[in-house]
C-alpha atoms as a PDB file:
ATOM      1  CA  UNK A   1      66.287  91.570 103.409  1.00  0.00           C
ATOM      2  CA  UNK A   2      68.556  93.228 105.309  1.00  0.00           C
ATOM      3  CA  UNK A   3      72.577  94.549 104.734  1.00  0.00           C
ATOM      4  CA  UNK A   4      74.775  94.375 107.886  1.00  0.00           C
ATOM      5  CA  UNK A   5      75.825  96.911 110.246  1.00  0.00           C
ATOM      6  CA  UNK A   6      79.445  96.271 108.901  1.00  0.00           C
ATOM      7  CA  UNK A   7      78.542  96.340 105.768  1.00  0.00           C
ATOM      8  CA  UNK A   8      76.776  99.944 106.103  1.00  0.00           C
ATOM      9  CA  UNK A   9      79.713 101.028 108.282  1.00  0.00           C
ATOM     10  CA  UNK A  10      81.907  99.746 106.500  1.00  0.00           C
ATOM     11  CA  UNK A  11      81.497 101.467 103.163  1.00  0.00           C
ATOM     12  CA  UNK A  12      80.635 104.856 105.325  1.00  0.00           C
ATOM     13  CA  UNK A  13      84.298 104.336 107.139  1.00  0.00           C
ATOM     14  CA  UNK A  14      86.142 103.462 103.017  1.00  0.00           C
ATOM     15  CA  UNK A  15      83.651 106.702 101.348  1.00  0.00           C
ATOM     16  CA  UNK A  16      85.149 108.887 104.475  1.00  0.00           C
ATOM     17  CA  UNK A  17      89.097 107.864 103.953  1.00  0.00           C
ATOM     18  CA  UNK A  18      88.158 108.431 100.142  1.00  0.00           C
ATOM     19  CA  UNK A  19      86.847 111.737 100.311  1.00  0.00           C
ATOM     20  CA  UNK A  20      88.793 113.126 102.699  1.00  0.00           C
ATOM     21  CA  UNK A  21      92.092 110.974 103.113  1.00  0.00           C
ATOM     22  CA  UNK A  22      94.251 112.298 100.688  1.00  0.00           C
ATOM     23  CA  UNK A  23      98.007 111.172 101.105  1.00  0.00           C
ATOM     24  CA  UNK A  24      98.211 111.775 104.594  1.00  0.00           C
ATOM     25  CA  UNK A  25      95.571 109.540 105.659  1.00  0.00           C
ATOM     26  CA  UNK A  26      92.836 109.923 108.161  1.00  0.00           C
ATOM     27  CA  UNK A  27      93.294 108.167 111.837  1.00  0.00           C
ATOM     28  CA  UNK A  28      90.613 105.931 113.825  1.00  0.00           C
ATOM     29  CA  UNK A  29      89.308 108.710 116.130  1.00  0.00           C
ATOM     30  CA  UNK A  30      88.917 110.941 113.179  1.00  0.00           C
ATOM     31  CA  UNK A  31      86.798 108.205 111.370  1.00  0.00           C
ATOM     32  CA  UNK A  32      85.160 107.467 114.261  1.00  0.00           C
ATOM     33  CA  UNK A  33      84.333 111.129 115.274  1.00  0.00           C
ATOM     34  CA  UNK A  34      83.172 111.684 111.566  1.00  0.00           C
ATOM     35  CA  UNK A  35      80.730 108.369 111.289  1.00  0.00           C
ATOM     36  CA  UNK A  36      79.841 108.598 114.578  1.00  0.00           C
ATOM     37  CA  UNK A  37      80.994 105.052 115.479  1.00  0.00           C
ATOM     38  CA  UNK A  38      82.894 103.854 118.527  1.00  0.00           C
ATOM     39  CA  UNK A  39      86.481 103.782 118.013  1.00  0.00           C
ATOM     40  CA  UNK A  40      86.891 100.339 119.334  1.00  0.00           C
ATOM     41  CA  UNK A  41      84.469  99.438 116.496  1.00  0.00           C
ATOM     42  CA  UNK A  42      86.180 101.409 114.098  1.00  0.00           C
ATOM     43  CA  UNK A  43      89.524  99.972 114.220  1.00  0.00           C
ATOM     44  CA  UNK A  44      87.504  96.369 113.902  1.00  0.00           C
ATOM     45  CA  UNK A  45      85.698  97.395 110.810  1.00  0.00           C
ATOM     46  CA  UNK A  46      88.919  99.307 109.472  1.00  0.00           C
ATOM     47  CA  UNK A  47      91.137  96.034 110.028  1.00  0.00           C
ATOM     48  CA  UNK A  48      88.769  94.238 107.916  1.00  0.00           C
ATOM     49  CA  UNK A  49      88.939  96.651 105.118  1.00  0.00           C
ATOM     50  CA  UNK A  50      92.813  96.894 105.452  1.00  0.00           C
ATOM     51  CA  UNK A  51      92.666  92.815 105.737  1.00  0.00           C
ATOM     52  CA  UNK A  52      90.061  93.205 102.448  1.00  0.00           C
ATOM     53  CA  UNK A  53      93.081  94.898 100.728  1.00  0.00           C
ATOM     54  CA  UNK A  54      90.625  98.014 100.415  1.00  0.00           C
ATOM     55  CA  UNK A  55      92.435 100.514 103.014  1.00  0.00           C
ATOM     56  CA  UNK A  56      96.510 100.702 103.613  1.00  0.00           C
ATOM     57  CA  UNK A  57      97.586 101.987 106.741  1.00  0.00           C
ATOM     58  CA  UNK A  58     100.884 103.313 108.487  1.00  0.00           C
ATOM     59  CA  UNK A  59     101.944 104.371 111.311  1.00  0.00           C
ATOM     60  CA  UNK A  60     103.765 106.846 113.417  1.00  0.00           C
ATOM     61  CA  UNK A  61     102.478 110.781 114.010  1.00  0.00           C
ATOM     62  CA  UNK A  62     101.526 111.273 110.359  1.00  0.00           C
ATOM     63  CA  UNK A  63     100.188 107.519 110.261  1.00  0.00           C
ATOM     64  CA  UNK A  64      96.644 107.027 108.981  1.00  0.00           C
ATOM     65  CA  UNK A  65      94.440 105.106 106.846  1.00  0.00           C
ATOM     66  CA  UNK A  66      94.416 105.306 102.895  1.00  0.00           C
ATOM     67  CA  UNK A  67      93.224 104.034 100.484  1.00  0.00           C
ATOM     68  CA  UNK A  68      94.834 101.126  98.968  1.00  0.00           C
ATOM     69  CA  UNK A  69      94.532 101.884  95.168  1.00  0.00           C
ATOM     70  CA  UNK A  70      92.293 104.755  93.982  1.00  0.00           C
ATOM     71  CA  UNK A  71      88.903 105.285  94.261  1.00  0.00           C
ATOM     72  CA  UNK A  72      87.443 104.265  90.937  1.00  0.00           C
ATOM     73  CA  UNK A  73      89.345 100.700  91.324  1.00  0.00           C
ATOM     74  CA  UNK A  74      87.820  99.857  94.449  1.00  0.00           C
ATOM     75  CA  UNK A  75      84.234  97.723  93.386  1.00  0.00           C
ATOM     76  CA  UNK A  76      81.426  98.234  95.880  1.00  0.00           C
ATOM     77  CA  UNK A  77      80.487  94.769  95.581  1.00  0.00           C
ATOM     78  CA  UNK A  78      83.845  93.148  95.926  1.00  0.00           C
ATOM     79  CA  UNK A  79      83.662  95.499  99.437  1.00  0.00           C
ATOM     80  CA  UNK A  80      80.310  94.237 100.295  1.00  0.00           C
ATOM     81  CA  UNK A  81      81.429  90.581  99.607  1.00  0.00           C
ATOM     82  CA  UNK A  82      84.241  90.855 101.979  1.00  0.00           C
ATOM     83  CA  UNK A  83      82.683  92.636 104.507  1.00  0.00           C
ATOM     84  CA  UNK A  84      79.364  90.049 104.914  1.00  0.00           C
ATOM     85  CA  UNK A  85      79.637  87.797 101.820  1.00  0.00           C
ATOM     86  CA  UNK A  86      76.803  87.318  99.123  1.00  0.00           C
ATOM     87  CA  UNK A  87      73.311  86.811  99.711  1.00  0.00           C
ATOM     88  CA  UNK A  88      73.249  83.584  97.920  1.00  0.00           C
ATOM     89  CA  UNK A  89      76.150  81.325  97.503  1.00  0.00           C
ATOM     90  CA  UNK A  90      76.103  77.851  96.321  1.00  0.00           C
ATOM     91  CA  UNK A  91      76.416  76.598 100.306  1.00  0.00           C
ATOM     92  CA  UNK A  92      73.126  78.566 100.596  1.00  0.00           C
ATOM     93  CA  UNK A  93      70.989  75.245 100.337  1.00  0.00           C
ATOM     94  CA  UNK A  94      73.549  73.112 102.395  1.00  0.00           C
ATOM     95  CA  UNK A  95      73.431  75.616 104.964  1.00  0.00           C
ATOM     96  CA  UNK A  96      69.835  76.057 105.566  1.00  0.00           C
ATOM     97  CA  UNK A  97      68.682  72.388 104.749  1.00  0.00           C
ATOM     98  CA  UNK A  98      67.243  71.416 107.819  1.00  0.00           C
ATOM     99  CA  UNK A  99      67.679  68.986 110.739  1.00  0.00           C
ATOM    100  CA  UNK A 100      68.151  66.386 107.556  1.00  0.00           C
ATOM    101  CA  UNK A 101      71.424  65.772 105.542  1.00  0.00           C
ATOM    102  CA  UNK A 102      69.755  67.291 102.191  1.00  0.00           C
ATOM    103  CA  UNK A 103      67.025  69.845 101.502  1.00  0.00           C
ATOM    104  CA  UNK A 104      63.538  68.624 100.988  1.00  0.00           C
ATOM    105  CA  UNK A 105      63.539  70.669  97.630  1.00  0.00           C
ATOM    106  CA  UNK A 106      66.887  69.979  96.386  1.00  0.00           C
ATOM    107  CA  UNK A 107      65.854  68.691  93.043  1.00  0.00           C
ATOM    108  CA  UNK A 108      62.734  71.336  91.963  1.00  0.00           C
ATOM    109  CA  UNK A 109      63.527  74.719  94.145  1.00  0.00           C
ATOM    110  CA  UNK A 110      61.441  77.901  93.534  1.00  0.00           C
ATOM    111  CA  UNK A 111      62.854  79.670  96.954  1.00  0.00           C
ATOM    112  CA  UNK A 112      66.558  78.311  95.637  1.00  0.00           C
ATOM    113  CA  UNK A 113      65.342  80.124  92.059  1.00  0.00           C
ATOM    114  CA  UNK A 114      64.041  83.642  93.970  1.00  0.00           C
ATOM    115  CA  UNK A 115      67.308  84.123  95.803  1.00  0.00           C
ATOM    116  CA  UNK A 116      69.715  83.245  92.502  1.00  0.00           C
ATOM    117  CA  UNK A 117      67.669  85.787  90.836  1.00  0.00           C
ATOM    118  CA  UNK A 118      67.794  87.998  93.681  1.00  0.00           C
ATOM    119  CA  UNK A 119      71.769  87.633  93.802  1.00  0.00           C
ATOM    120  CA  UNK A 120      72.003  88.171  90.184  1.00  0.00           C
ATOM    121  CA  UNK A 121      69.658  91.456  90.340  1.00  0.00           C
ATOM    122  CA  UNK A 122      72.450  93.220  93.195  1.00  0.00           C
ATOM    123  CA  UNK A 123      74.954  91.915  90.989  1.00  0.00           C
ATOM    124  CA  UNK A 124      74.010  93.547  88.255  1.00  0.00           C
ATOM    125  CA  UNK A 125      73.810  96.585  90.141  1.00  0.00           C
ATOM    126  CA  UNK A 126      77.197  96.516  91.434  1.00  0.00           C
ATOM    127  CA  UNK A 127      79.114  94.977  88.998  1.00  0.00           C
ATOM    128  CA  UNK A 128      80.932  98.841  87.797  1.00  0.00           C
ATOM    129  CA  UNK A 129      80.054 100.671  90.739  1.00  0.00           C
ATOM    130  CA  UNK A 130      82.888 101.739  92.783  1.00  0.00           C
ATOM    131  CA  UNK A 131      83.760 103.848  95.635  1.00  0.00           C
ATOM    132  CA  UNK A 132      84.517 106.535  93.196  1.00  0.00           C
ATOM    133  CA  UNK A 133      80.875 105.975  91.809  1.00  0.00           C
ATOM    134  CA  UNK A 134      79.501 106.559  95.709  1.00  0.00           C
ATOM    135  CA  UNK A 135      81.746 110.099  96.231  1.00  0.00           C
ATOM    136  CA  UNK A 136      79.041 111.680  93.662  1.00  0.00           C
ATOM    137  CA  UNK A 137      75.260 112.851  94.729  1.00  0.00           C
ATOM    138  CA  UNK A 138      72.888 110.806  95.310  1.00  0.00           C
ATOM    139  CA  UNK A 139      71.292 112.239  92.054  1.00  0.00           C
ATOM    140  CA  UNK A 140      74.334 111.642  90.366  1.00  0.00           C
ATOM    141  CA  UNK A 141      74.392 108.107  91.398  1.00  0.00           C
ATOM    142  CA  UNK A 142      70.868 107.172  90.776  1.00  0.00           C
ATOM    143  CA  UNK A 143      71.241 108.424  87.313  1.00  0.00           C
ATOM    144  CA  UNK A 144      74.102 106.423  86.837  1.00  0.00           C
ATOM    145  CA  UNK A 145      72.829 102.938  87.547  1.00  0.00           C
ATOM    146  CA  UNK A 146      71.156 101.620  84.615  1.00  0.00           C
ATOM    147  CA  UNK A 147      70.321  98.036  85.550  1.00  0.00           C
ATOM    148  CA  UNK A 148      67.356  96.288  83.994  1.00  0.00           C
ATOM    149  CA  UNK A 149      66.677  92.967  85.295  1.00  0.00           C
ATOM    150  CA  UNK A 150      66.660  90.017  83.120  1.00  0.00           C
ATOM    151  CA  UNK A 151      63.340  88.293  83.331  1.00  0.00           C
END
């Protein structure tokens, strides 16, 4: 299982205008200098996030991107949902059903049963973790998370 390249780049792009923002804002080639990303994908990703209602921007010689409510409001997995959607969504089985008109396995699913409980173990992850959450240490952040899986 993998996450997408926006989704990585995305959250790098929202943790840099958190941390180092402030009012002012920072522009697209700062961003993309900082995450080491092209600027042409920069701006996409950062229109997403502004589109996401994660990032404000303005413009003008003092223009930038900011944040669009603080830090600790901001959900990772309402970013993450946004920026590439859920692993498993109810269209999940309509989606990847086949050459016929219903899955083979609609009625008694184990794979349909893996990736619920898959969906429900990031959830429970990133339910409370915000951006503010992802400014710590990684030792900070690790010791934060206290997720046990219902089984």
């Amino acid at each position: 299982m993998k996450f997408s390249t926006l989704e990585e780049y995305g959250l790098r792009c929202l943790l840099r205008v958190a941390s180092e923002g402030g009012e002012k804002g920072l522009t697209i080639p700062e961003i993309s200098k900082a995450e080491g990303i092209t600027t042409h994908n920069t701006a996409k990703i950062l229109r997403g996030l502004r589109l996401g209602g994660f990032l404000a921007s303005s413009r003008g010689q003092i223009g930038g991107y900011t944040l669009s409510r603080p830090a600790d409001e901001i959900l990772v997995k309402d970013v993450l949902d946004s920026l590439g959607g859920k692993l498993f969504d109810d269209e999940f089985c309509n989606d990847h059903r086949g050459a016929l008109s219903i899955c083979t396995h609609t009625v008694d699913c184990s794979i349909r049963s893996l990736w619920q409980m898959l969906q429900s173990a990031v959830d429970g992850v990133l339910k409370d973790l915000s951006i503010k959450d992802l400014l710590a240490t990684e030792e900070t952040l690790v010791s934060q998370i206290s997720y046990t899986p219902k089984v």
